[in-house]
N, C-alpha and C. Protein backbone atom coordinates (compact mmCIF):
# COMPACT_ATOMS: atom_id res chain seq x y z
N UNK A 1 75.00 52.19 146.39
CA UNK A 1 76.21 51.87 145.67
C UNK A 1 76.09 52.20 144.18
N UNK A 2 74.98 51.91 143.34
CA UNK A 2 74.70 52.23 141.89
C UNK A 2 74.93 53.99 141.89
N UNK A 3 74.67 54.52 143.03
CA UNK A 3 74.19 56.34 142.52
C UNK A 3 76.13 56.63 142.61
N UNK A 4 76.94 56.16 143.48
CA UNK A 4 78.65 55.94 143.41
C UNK A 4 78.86 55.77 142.14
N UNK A 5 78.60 54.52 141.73
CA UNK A 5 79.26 53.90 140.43
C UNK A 5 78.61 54.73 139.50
N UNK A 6 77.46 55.45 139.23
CA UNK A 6 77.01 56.00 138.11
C UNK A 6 77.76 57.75 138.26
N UNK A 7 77.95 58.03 139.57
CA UNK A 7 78.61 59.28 139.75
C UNK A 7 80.21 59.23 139.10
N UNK A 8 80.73 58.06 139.43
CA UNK A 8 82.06 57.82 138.91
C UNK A 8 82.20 58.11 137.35
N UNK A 9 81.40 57.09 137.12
CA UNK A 9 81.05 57.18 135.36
C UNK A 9 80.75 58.23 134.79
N UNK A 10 79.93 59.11 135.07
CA UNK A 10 79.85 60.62 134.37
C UNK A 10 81.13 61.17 134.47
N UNK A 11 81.76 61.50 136.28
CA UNK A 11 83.10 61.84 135.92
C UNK A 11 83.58 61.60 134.86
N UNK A 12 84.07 60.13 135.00
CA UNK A 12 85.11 59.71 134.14
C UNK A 12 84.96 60.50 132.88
N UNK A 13 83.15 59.91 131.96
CA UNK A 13 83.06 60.70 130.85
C UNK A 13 83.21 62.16 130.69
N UNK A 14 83.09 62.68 131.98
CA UNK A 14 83.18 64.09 131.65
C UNK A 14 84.59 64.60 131.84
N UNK A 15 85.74 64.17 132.03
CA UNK A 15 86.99 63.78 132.36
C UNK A 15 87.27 63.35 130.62
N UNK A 16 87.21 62.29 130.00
CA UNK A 16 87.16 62.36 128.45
C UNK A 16 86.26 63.47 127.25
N UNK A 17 85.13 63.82 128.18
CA UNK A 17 85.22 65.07 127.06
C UNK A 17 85.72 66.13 127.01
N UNK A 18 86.47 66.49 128.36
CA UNK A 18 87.34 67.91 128.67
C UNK A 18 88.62 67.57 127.63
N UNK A 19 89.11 66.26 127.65
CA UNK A 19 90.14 65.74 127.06
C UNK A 19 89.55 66.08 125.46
N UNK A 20 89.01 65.33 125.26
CA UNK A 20 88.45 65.45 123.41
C UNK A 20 88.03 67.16 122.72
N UNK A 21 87.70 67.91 123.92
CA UNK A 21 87.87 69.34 123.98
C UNK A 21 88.93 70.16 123.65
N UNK A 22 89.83 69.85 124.86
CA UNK A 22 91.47 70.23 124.40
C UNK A 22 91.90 69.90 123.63
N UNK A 23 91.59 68.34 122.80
CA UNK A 23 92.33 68.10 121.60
C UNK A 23 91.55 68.66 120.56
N UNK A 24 90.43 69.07 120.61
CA UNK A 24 90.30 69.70 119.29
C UNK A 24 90.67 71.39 119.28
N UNK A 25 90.77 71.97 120.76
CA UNK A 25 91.02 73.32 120.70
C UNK A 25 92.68 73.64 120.22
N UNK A 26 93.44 72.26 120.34
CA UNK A 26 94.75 72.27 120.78
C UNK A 26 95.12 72.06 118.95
N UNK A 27 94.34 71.22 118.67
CA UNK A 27 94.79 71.19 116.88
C UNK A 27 94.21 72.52 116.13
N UNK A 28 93.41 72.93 116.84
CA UNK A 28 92.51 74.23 115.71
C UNK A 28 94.32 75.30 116.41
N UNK A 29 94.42 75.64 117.37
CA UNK A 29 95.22 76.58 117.42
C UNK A 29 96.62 76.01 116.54
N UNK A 30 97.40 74.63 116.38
CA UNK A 30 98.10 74.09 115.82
C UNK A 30 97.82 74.84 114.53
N UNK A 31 96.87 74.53 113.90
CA UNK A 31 96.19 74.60 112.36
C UNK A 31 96.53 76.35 111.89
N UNK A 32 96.14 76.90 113.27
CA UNK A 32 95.92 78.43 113.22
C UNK A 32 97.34 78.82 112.96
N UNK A 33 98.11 78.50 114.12
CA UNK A 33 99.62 78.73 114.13
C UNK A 33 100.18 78.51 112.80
N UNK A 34 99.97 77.33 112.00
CA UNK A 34 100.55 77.10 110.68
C UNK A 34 100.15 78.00 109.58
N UNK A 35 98.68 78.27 109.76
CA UNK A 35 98.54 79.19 108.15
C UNK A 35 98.62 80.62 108.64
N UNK A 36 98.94 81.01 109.96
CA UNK A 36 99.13 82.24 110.11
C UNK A 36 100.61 82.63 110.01
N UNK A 37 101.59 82.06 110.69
CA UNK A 37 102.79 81.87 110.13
C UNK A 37 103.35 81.84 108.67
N UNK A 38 102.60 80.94 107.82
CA UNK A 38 102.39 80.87 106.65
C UNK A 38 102.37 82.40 105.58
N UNK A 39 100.78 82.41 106.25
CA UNK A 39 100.33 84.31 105.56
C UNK A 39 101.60 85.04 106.10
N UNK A 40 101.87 85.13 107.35
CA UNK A 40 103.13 86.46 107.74
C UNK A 40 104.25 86.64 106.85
N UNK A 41 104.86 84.88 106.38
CA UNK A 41 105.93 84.72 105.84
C UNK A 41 105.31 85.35 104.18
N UNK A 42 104.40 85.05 103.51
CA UNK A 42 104.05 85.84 102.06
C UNK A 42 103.77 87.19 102.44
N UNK A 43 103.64 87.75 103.19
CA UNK A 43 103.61 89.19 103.17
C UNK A 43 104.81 90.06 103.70
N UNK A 44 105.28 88.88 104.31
CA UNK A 44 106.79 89.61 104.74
C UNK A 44 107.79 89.84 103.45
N UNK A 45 107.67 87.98 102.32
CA UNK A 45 108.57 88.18 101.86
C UNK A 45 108.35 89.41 100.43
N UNK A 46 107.26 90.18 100.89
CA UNK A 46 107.09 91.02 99.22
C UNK A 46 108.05 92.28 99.45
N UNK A 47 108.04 92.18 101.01
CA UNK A 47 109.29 93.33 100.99
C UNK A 47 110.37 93.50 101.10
N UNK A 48 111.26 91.68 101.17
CA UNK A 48 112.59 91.80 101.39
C UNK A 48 113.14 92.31 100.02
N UNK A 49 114.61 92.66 100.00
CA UNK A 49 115.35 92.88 99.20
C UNK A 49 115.43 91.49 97.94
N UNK A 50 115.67 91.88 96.90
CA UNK A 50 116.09 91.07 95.66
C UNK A 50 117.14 90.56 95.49
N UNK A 51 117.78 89.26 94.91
CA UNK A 51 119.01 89.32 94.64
C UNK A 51 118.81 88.43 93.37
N UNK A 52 119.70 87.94 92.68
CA UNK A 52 119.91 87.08 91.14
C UNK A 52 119.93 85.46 91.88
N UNK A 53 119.34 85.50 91.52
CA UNK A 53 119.37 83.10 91.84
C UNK A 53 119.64 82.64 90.19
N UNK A 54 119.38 81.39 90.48
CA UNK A 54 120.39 80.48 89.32
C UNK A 54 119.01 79.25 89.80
N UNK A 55 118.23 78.69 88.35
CA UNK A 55 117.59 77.63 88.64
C UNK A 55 118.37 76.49 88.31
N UNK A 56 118.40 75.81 89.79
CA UNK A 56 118.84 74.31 90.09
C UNK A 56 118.18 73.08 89.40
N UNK A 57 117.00 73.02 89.30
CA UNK A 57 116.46 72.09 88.88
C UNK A 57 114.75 72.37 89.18
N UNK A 58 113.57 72.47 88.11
CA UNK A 58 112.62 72.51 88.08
C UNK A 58 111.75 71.64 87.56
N UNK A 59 110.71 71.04 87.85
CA UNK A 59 109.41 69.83 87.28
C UNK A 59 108.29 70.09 88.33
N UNK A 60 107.70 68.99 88.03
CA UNK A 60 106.27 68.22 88.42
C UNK A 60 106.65 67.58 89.57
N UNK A 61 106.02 67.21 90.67
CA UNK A 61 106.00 66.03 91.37
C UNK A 61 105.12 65.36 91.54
N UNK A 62 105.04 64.41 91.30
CA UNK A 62 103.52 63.24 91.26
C UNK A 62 103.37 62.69 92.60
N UNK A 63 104.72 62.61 93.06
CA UNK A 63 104.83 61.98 94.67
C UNK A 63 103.37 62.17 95.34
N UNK A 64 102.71 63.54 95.88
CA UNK A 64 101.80 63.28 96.47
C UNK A 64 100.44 63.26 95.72
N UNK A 65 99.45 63.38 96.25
CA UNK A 65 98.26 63.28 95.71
C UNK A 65 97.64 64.53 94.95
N UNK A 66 98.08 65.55 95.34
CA UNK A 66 97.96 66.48 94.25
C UNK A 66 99.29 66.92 93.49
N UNK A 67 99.62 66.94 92.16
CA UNK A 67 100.96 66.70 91.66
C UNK A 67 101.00 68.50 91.72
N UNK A 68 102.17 68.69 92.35
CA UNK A 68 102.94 70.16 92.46
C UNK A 68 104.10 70.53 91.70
N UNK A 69 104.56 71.63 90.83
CA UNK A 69 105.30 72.45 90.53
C UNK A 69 106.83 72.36 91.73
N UNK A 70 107.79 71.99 91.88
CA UNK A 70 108.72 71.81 92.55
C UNK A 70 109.84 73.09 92.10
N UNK A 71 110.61 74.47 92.47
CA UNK A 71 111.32 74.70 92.04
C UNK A 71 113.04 74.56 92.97
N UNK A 72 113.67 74.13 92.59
CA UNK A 72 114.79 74.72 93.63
C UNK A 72 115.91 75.62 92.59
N UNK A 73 116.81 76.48 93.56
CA UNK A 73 117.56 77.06 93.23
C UNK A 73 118.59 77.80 94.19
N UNK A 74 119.37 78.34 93.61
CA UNK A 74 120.68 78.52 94.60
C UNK A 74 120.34 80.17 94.11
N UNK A 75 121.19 81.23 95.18
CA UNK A 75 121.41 82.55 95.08
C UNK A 75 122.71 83.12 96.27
N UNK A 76 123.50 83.93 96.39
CA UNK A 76 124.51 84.37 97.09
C UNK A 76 124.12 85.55 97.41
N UNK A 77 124.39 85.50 98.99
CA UNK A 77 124.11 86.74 99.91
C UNK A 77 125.73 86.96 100.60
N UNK A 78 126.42 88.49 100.31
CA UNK A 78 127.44 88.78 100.53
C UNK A 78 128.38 87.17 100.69
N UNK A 79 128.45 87.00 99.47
CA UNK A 79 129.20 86.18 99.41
C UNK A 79 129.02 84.21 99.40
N UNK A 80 128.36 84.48 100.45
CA UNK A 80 127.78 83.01 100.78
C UNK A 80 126.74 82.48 99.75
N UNK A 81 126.52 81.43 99.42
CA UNK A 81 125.64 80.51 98.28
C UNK A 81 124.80 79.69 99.65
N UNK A 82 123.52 80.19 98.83
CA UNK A 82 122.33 79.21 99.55
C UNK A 82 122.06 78.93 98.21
N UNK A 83 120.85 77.92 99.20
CA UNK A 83 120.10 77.04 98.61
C UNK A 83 118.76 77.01 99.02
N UNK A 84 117.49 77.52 98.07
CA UNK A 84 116.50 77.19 98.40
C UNK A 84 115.52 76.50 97.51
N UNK A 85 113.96 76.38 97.50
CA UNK A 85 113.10 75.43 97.15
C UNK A 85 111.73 76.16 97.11
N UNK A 86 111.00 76.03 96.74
CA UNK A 86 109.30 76.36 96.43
C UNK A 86 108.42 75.74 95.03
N UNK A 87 107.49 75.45 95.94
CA UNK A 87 106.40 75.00 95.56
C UNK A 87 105.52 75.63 95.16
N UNK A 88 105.66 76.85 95.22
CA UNK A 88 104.61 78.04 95.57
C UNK A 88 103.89 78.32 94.38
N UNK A 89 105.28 78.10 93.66
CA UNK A 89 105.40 78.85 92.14
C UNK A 89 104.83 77.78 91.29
N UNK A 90 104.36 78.87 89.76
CA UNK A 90 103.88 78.00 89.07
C UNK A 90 104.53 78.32 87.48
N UNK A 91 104.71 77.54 87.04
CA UNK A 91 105.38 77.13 85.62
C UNK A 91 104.71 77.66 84.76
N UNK A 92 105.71 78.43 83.89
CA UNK A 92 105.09 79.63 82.97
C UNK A 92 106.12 79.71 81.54
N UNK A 93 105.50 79.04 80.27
CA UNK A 93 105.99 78.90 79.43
C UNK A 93 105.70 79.79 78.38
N UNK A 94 106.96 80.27 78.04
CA UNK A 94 107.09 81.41 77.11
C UNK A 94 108.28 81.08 75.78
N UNK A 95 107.90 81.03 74.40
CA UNK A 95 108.58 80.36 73.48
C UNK A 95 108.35 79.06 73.32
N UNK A 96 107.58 78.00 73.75
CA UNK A 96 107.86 77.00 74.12
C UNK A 96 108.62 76.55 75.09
N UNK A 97 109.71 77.24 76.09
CA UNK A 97 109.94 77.09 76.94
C UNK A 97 109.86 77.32 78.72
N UNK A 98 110.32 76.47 79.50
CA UNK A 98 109.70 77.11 80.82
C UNK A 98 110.51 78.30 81.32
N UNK A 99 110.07 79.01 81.92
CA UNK A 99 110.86 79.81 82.52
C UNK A 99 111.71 79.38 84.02
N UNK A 100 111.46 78.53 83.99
CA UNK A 100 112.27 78.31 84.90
C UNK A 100 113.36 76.61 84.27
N UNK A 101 113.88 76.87 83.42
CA UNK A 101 114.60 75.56 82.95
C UNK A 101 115.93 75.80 83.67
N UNK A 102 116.62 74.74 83.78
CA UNK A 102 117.81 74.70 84.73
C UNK A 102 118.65 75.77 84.25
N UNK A 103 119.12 76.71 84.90
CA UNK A 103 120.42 77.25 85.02
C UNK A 103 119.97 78.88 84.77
N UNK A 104 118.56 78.84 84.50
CA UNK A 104 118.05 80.30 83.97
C UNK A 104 118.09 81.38 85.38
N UNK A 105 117.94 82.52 85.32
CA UNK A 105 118.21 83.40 86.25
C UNK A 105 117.12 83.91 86.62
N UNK A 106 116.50 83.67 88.20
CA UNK A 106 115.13 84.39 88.83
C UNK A 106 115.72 85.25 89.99
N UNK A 107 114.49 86.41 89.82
CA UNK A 107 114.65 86.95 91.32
C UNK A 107 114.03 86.44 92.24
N UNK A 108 115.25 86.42 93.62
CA UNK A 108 114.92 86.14 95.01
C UNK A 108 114.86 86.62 95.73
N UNK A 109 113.90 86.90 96.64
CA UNK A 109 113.66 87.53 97.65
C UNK A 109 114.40 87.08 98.93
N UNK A 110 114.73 87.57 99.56
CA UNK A 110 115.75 87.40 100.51
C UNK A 110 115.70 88.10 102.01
N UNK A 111 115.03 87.31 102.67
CA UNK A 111 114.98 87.89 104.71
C UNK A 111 116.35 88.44 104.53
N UNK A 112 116.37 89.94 104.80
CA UNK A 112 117.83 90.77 105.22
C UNK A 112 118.26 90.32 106.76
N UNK A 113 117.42 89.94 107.40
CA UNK A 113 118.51 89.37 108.88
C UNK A 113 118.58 87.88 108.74
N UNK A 114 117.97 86.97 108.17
CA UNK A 114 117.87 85.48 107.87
C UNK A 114 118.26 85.43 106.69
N UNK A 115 119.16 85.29 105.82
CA UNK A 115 119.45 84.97 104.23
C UNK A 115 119.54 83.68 103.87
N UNK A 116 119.03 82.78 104.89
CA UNK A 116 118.83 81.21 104.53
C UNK A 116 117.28 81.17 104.25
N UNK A 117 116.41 82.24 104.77
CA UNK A 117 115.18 82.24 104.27
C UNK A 117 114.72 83.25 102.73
N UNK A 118 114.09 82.56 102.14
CA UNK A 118 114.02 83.32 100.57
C UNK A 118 112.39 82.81 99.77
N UNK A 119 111.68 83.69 98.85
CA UNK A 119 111.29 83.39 98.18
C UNK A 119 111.34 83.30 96.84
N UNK A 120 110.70 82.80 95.87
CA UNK A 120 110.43 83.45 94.81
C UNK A 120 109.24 83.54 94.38
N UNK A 121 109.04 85.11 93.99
CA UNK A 121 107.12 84.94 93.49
C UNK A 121 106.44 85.08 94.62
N UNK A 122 106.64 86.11 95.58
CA UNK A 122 106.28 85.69 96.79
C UNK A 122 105.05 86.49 96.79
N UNK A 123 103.74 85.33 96.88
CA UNK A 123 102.19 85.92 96.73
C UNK A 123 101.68 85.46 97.86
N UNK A 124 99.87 86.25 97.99
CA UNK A 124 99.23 85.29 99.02
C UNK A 124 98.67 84.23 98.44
N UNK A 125 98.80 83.40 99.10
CA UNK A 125 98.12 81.64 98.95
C UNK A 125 97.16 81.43 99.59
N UNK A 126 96.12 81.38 99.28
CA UNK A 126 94.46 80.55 99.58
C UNK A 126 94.92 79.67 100.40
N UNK A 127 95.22 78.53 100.43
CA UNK A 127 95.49 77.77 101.02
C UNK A 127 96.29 77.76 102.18
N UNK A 128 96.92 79.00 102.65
CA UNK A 128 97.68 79.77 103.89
C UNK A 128 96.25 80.09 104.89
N UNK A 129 95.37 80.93 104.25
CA UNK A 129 94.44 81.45 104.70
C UNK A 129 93.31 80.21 104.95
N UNK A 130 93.19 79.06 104.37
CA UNK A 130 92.21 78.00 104.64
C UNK A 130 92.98 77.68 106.02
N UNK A 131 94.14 76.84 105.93
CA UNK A 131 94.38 76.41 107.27
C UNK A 131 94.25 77.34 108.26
N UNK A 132 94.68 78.93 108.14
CA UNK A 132 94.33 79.81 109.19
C UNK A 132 92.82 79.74 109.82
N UNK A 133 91.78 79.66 108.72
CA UNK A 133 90.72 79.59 108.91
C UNK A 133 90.05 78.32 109.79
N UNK A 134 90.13 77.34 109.18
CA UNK A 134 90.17 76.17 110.02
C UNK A 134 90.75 75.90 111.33
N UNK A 135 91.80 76.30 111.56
CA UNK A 135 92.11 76.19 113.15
C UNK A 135 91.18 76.96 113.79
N UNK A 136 90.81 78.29 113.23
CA UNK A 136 90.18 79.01 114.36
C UNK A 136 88.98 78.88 114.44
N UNK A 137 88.11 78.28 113.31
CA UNK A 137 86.76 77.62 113.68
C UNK A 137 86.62 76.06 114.44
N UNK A 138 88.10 75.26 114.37
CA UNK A 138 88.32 74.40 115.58
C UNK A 138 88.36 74.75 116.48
N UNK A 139 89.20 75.18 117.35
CA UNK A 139 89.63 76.34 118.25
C UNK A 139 88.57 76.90 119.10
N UNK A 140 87.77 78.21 118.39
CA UNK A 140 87.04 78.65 118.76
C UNK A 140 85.57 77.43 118.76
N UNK A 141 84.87 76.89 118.15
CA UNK A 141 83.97 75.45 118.14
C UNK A 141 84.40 74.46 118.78
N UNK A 142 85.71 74.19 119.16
CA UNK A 142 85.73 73.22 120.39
C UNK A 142 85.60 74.52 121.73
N UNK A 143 86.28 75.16 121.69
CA UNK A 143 85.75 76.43 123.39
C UNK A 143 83.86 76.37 123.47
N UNK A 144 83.76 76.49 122.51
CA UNK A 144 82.35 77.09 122.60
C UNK A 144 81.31 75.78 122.75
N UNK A 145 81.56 74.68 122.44
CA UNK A 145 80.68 73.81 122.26
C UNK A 145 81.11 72.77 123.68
N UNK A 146 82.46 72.58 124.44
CA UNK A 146 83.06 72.02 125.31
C UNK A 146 82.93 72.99 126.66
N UNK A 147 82.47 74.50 126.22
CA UNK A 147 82.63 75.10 127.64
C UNK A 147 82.37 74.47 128.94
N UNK A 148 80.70 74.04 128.50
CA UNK A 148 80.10 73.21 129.46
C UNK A 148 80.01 72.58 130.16
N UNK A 149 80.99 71.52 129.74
CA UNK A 149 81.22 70.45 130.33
C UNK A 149 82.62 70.74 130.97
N UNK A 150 83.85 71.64 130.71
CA UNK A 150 85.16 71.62 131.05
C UNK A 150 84.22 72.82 132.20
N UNK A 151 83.49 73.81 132.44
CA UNK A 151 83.04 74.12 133.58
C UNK A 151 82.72 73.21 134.53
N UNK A 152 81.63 72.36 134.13
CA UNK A 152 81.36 71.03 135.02
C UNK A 152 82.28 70.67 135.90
N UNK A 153 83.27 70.31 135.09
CA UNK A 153 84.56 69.20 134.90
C UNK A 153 85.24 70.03 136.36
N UNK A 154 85.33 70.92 136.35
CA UNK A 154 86.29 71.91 137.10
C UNK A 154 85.72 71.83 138.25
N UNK A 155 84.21 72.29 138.38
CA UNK A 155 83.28 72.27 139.66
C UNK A 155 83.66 70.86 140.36
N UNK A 156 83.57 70.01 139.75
CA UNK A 156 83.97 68.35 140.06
C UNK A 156 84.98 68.62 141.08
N UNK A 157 86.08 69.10 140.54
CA UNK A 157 87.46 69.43 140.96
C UNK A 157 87.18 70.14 142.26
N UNK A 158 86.83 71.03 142.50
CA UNK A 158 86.84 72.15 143.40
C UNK A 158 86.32 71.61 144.57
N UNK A 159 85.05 70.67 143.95
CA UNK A 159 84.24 70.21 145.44
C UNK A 159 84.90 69.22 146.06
N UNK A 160 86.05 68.66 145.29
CA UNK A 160 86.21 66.35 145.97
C UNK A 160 87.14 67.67 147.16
């Protein structure tokens, strides 16, 4: 009866580490998906078309833990007025003043089939490429270090 109950028990655990496996392969590809998406969107937007925007309102935000550059602003595509936002950008004072003070005029970059999507300043970001990076050393380090046992895990399966 003990060699049952101790057979059960490995299952089980090996049943929770297939699980703790997938969740780390499942957040590294999450992670991956975000800063790769991320990078596509800064390299896409260096080649959309330009148009004239109008700054809405620009500062600081202290809100989170690292305080960020906030810009928003409005621009019109055949006609229509959007509205967009970035963080991306960074505050650049010339005269004593910012260049981006309310109502001043930046170029926007503008998705020609999406015109609700826009940048301004549209560079690569380190921090696009960290999260890319990080998912895929999750990702790939949970496959590689979990193979083992999600092989196991499977054999389990095949034989009941």
């Amino acid at each position: 009866m003990a060699g049952v109950t101790s057979l059960r028990a490995s299952r089980r655990q090996r049943a929770r580490d297939v699980l703790s496996i997938a969740g780390m392969v499942l957040a590294g590809l999450f992670f991956a998906a975000l800063g790769g998406s991320a990078l596509l969107h800064d390299v896409r937007a260096r080649g959309w078309p330009t148009v004239e925007g109008r700054v809405l309102s620009a500062g600081m935000n202290y809100i989170p833990e690292v305080p960020s550059f906030e810009l928003r602003y409005e621009y019109t595509v055949d006609g229509r007025r959007y509205e967009g936002s970035s963080d991306d950008v960074e505050d650049r004072i010339v005269d004593g003043r910012s260049v981006f003070s309310t109502g001043a005029t930046v170029p926007v970059h503008v998705d020609p089939g999406h015109p609700e999507r826009s940048a301004v300043e549209p560079a690569f970001h380190l921090a696009h490429l960290g999260w890319l990076l990080t998912g895929l050393v999750l990702a790939i380090g949970g496959g590689w270090l979990g193979g083992p046992s999600v092989v196991a895990w499977l054999r389990g399966l095949a034989a009941r």
